[in-house]
C-alpha atoms as a PDB file:
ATOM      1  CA  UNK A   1     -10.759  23.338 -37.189  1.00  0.00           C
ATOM      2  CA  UNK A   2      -8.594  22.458 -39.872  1.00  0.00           C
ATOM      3  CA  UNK A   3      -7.463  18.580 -40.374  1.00  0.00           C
ATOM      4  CA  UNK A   4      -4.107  18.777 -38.380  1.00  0.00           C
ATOM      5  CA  UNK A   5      -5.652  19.697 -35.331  1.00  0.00           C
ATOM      6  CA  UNK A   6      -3.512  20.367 -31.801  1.00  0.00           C
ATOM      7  CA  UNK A   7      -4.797  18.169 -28.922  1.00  0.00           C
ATOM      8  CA  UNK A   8      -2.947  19.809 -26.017  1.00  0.00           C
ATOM      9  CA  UNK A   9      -3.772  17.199 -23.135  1.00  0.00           C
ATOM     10  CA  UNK A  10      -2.098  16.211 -19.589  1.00  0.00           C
ATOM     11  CA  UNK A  11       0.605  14.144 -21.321  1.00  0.00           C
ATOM     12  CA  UNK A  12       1.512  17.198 -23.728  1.00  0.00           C
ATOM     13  CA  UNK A  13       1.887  19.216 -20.778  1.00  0.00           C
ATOM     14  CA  UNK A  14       4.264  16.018 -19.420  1.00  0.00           C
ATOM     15  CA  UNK A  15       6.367  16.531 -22.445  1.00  0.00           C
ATOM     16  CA  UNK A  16       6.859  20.349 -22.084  1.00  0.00           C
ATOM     17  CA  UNK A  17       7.601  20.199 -18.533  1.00  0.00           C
ATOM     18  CA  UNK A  18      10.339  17.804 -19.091  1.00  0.00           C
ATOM     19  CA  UNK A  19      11.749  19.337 -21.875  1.00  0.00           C
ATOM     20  CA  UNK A  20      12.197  22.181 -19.425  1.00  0.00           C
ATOM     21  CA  UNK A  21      13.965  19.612 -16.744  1.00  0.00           C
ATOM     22  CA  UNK A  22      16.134  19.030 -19.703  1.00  0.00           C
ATOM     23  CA  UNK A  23      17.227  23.112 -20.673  1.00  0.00           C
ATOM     24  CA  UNK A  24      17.380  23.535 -16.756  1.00  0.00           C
ATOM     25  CA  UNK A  25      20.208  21.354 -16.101  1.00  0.00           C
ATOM     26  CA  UNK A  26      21.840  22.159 -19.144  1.00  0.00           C
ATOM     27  CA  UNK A  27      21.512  25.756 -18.055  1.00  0.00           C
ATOM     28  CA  UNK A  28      23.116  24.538 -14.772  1.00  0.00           C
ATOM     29  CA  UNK A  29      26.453  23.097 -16.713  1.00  0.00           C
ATOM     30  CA  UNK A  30      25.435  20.046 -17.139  1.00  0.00           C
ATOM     31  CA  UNK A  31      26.700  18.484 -20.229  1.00  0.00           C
ATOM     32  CA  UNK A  32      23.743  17.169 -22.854  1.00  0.00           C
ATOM     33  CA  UNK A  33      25.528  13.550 -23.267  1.00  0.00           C
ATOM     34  CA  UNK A  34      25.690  13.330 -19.704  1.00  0.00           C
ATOM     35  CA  UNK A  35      22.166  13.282 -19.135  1.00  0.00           C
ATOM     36  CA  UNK A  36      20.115  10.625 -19.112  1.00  0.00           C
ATOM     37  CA  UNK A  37      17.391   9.197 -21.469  1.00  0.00           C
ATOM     38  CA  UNK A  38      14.242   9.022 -20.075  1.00  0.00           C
ATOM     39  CA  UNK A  39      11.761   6.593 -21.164  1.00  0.00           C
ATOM     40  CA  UNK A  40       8.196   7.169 -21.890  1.00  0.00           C
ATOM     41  CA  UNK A  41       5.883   5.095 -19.367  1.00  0.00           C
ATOM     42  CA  UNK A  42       2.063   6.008 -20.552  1.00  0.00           C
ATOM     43  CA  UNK A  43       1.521   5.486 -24.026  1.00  0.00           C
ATOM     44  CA  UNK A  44      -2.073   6.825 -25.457  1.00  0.00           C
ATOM     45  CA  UNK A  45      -3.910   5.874 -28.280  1.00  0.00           C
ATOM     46  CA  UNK A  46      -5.934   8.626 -29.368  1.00  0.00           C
ATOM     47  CA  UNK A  47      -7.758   8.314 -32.952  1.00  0.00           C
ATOM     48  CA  UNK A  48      -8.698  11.905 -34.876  1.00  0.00           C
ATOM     49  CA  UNK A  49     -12.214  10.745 -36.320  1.00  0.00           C
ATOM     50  CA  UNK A  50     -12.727  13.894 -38.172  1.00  0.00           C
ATOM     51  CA  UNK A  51      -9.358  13.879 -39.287  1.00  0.00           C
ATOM     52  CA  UNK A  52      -9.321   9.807 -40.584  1.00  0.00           C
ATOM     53  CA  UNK A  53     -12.928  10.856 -42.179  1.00  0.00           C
ATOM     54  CA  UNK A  54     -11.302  13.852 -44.250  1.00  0.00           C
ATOM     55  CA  UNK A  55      -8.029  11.923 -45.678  1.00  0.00           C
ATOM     56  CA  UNK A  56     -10.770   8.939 -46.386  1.00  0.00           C
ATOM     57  CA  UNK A  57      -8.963   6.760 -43.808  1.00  0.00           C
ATOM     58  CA  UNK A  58     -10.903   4.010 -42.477  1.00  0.00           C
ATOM     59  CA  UNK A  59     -10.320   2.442 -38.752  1.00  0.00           C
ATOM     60  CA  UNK A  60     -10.977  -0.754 -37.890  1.00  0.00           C
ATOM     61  CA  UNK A  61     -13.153  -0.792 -35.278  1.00  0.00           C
ATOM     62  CA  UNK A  62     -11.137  -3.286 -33.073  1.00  0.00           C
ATOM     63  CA  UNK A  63      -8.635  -0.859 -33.328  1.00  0.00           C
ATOM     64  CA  UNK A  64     -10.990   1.923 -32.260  1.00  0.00           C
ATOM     65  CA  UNK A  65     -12.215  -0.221 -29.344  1.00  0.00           C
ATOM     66  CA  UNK A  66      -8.584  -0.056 -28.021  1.00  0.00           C
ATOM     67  CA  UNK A  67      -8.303   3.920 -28.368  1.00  0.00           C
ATOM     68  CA  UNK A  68      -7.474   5.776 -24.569  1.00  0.00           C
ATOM     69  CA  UNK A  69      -9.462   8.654 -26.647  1.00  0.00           C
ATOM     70  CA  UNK A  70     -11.656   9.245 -29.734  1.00  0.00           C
ATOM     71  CA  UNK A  71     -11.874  12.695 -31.056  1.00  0.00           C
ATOM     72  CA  UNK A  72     -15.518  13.334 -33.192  1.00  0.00           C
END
């Protein structure tokens, strides 16, 4: 696996499934301005190990104690 790496997880699928919401009712007639702006409500932290490791990042480890998700 390469250093940009695709994590394709439940919130991922979140995202596609209301970008599709979004083409739906613009399909529908629905004007773009119109629509609202919805506001994210789950916010992950998820830290690339691996990845930090190959650009020589280093990561505090308070910071990696707060991680939803650590990727090795």
């Amino acid at each position: 696996m390469g250093v940009a790496s695709w994590l394709m997880d439940q919130t991922t699928v979140e995202l596609f499934r209301r970008a599709g919401d979004y083409v739906d009712k613009i399909l529908r007639g629905a004007k773009p301005g119109d629509i609202p702006v919805e506001q994210p409500t789950k916010f992950d932290l998820v830290i690339n190990l691996t990845t930090a490791k190959a650009i020589g990042l280093t990561i505090p480890e308070s910071f990696l104690q707060r991680a939803n998700e650590l990727i090795e």
